[in-house]
N, C-alpha and C. Protein backbone atom coordinates (compact mmCIF):
# COMPACT_ATOMS: atom_id res chain seq x y z
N UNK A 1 -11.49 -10.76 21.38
CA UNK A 1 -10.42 -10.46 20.45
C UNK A 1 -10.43 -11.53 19.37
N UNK A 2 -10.32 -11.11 18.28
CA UNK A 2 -10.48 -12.31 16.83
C UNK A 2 -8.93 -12.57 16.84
N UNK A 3 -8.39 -13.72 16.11
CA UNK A 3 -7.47 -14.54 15.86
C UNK A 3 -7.39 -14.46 14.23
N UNK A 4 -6.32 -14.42 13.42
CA UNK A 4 -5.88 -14.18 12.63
C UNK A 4 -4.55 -15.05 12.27
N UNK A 5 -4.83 -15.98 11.46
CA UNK A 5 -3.93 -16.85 11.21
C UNK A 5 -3.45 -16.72 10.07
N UNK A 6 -1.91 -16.59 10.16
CA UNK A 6 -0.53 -16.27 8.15
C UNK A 6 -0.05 -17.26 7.81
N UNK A 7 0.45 -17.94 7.55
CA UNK A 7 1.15 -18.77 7.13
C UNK A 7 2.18 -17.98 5.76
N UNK A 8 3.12 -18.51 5.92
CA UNK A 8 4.10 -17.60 4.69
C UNK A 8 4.64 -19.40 3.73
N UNK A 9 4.85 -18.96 2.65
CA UNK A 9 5.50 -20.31 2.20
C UNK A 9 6.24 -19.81 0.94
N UNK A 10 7.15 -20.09 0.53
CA UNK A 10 8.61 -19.55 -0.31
C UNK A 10 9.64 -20.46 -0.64
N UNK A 11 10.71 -19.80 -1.16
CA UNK A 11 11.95 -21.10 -1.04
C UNK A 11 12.62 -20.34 -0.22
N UNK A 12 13.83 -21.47 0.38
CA UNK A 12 14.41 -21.32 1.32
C UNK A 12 15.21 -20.26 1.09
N UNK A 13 15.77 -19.38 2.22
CA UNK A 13 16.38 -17.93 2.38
C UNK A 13 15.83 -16.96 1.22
N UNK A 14 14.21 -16.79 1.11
CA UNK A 14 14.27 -15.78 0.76
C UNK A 14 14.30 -14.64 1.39
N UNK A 15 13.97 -14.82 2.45
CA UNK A 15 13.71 -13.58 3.83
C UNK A 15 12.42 -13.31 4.57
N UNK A 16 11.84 -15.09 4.59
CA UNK A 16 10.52 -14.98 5.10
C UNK A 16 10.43 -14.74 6.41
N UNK A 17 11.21 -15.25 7.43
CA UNK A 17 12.00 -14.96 8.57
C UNK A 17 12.15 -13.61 9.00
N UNK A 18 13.29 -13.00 7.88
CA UNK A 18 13.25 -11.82 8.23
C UNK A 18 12.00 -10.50 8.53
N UNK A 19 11.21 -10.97 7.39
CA UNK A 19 9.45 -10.43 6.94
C UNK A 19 8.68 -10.76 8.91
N UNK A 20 8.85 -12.07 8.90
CA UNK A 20 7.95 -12.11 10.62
C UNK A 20 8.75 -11.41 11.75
N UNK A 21 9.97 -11.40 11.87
CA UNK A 21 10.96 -10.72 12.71
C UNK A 21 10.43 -9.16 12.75
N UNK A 22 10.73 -8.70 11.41
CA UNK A 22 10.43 -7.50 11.40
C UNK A 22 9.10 -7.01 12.16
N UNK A 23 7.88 -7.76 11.23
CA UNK A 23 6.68 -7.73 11.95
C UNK A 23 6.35 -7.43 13.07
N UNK A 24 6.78 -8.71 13.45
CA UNK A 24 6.33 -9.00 15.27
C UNK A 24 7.44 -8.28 16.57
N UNK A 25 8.41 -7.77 15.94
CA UNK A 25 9.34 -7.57 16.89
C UNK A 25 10.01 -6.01 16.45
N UNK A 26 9.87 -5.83 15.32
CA UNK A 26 10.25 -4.38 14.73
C UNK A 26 12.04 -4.44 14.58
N UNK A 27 12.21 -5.85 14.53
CA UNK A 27 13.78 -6.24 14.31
C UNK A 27 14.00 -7.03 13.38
N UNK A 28 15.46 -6.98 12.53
CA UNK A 28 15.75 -8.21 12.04
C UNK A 28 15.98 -9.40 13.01
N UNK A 29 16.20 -10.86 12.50
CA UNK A 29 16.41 -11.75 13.05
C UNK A 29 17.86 -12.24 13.80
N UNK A 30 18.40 -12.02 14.50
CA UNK A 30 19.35 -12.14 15.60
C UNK A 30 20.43 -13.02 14.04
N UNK A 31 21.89 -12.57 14.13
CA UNK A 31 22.82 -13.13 13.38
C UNK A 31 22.93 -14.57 13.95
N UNK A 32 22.51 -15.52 14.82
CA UNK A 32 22.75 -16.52 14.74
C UNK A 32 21.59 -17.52 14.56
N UNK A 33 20.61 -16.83 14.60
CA UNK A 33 19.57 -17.41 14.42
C UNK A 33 19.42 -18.27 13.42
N UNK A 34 19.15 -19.86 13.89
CA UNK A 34 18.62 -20.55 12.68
C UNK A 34 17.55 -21.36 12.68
N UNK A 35 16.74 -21.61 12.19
CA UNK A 35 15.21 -22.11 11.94
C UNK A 35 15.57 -23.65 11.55
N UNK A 36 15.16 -24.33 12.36
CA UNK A 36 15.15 -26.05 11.60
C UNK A 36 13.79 -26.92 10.63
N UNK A 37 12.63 -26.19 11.42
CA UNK A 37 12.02 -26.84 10.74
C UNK A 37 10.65 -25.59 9.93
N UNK A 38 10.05 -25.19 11.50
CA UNK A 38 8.74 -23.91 11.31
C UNK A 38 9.32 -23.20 12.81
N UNK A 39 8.41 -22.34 12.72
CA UNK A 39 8.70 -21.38 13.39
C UNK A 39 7.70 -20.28 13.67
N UNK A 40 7.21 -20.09 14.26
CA UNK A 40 5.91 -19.50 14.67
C UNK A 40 5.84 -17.99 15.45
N UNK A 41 5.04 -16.82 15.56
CA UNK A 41 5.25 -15.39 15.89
C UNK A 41 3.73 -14.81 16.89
N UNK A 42 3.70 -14.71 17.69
CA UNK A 42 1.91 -14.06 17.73
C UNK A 42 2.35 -12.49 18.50
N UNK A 43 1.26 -11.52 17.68
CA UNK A 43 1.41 -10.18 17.73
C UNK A 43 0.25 -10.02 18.28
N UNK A 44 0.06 -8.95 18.65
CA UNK A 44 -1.69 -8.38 19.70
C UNK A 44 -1.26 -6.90 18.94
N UNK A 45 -2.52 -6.93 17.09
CA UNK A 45 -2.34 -5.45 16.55
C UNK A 45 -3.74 -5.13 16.57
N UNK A 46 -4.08 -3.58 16.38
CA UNK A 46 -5.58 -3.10 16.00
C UNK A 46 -5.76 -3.10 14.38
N UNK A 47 -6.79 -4.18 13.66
CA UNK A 47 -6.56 -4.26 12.31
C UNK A 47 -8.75 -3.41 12.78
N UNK A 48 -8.60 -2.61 11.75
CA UNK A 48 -9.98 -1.99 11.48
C UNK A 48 -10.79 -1.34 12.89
N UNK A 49 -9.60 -0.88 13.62
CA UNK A 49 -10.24 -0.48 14.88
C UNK A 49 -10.42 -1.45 16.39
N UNK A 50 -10.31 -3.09 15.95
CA UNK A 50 -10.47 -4.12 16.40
C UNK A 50 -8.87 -4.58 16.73
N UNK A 51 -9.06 -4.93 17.99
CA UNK A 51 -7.61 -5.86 18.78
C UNK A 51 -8.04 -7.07 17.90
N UNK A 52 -6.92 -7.54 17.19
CA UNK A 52 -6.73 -8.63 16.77
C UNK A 52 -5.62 -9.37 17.50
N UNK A 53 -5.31 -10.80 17.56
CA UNK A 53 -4.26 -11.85 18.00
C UNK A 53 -3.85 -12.40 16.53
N UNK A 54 -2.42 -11.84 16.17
CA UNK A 54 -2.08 -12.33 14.66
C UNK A 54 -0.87 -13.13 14.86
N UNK A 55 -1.53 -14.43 14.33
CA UNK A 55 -0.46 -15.41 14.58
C UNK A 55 0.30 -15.95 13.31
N UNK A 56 1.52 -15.88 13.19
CA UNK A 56 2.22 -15.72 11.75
C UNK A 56 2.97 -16.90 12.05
N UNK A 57 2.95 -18.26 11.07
CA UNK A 57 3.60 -19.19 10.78
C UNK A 57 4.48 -19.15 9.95
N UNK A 58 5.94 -19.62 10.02
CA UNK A 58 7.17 -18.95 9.30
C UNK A 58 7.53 -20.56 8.83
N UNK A 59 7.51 -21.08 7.33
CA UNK A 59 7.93 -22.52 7.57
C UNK A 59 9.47 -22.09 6.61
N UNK A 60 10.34 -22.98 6.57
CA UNK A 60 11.26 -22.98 6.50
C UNK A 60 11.87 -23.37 4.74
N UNK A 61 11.07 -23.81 3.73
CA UNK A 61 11.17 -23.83 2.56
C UNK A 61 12.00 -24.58 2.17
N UNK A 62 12.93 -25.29 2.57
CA UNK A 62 13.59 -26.47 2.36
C UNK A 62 12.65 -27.19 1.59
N UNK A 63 13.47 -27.80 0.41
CA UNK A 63 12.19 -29.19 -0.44
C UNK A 63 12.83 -30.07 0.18
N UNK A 64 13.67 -30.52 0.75
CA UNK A 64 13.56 -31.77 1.32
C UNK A 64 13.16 -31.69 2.87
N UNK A 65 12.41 -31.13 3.50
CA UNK A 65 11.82 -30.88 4.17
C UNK A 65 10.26 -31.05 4.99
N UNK A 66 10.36 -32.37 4.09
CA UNK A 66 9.14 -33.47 4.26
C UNK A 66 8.30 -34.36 5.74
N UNK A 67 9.50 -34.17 6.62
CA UNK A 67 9.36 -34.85 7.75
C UNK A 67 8.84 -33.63 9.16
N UNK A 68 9.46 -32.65 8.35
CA UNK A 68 8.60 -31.78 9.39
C UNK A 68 7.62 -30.99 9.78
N UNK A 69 7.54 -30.92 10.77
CA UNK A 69 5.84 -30.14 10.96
C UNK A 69 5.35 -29.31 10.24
N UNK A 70 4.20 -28.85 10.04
CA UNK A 70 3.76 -27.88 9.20
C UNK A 70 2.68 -27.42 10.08
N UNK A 71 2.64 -25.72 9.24
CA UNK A 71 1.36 -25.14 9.87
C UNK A 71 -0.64 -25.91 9.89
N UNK A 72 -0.93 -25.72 10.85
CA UNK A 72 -2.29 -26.29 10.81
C UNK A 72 -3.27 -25.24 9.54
N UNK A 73 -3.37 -26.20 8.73
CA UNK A 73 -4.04 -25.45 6.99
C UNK A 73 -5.62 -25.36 7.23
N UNK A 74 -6.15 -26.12 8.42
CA UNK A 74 -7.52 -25.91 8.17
C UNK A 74 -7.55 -24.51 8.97
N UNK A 75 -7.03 -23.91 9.83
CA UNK A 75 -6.90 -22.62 10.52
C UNK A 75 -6.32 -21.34 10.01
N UNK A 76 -5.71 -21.61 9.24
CA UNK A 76 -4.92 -20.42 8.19
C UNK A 76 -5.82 -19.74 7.68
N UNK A 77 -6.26 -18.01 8.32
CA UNK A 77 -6.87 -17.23 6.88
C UNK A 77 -6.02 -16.45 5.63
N UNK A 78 -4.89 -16.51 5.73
CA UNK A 78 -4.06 -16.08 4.94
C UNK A 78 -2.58 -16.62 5.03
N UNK A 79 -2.50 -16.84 3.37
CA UNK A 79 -1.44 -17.18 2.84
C UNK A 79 -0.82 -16.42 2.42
N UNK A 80 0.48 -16.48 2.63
CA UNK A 80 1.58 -15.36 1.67
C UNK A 80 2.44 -16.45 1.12
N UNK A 81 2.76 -16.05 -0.16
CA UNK A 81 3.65 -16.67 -0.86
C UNK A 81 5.05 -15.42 -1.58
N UNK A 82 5.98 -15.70 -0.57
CA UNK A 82 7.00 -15.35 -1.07
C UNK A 82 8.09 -15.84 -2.12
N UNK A 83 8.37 -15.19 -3.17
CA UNK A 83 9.65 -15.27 -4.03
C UNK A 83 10.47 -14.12 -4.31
């Protein structure tokens, strides 16, 4: 099975959250839900006929948001940039 790595990056509350929720779970994100720093999703979909493992990194878009973790960038095949 191939691995498939997202990373999303935006400003804060645009609804990047909501975008992986939906995704991975076919839901919005629970009303109390809150994200502190990243936040991470893995799905098992058929992309081209092929079981893929799609692992979607959700970071949190805060600019002062410097101290916390971030997705691993040498592993990422795709970026989304939300506004």
């Amino acid at each position: 099975m191939s691995k498939v790595v997202c990373a999303l990056f935006g400003d804060h509350s645009i609804g990047k959250t909501a975008l992986c929720w939906a995704f991975a779970d076919g839901r919005p994100p629970q009303p109390d839900y809150i994200m502190v720093h990243m936040d991470n999703f893995s799905v098992t979909r058929t992309v081209d006929g092929k079981r893929a493992n799609i692992c979607i990194w959700d970071t949190c878009g805060a600019e002062d948001d410097s101290d916390g973790p971030r997705p691993p960038l040498p592993e990422i095949n795709v970026f989304v940039l939300c506004f």
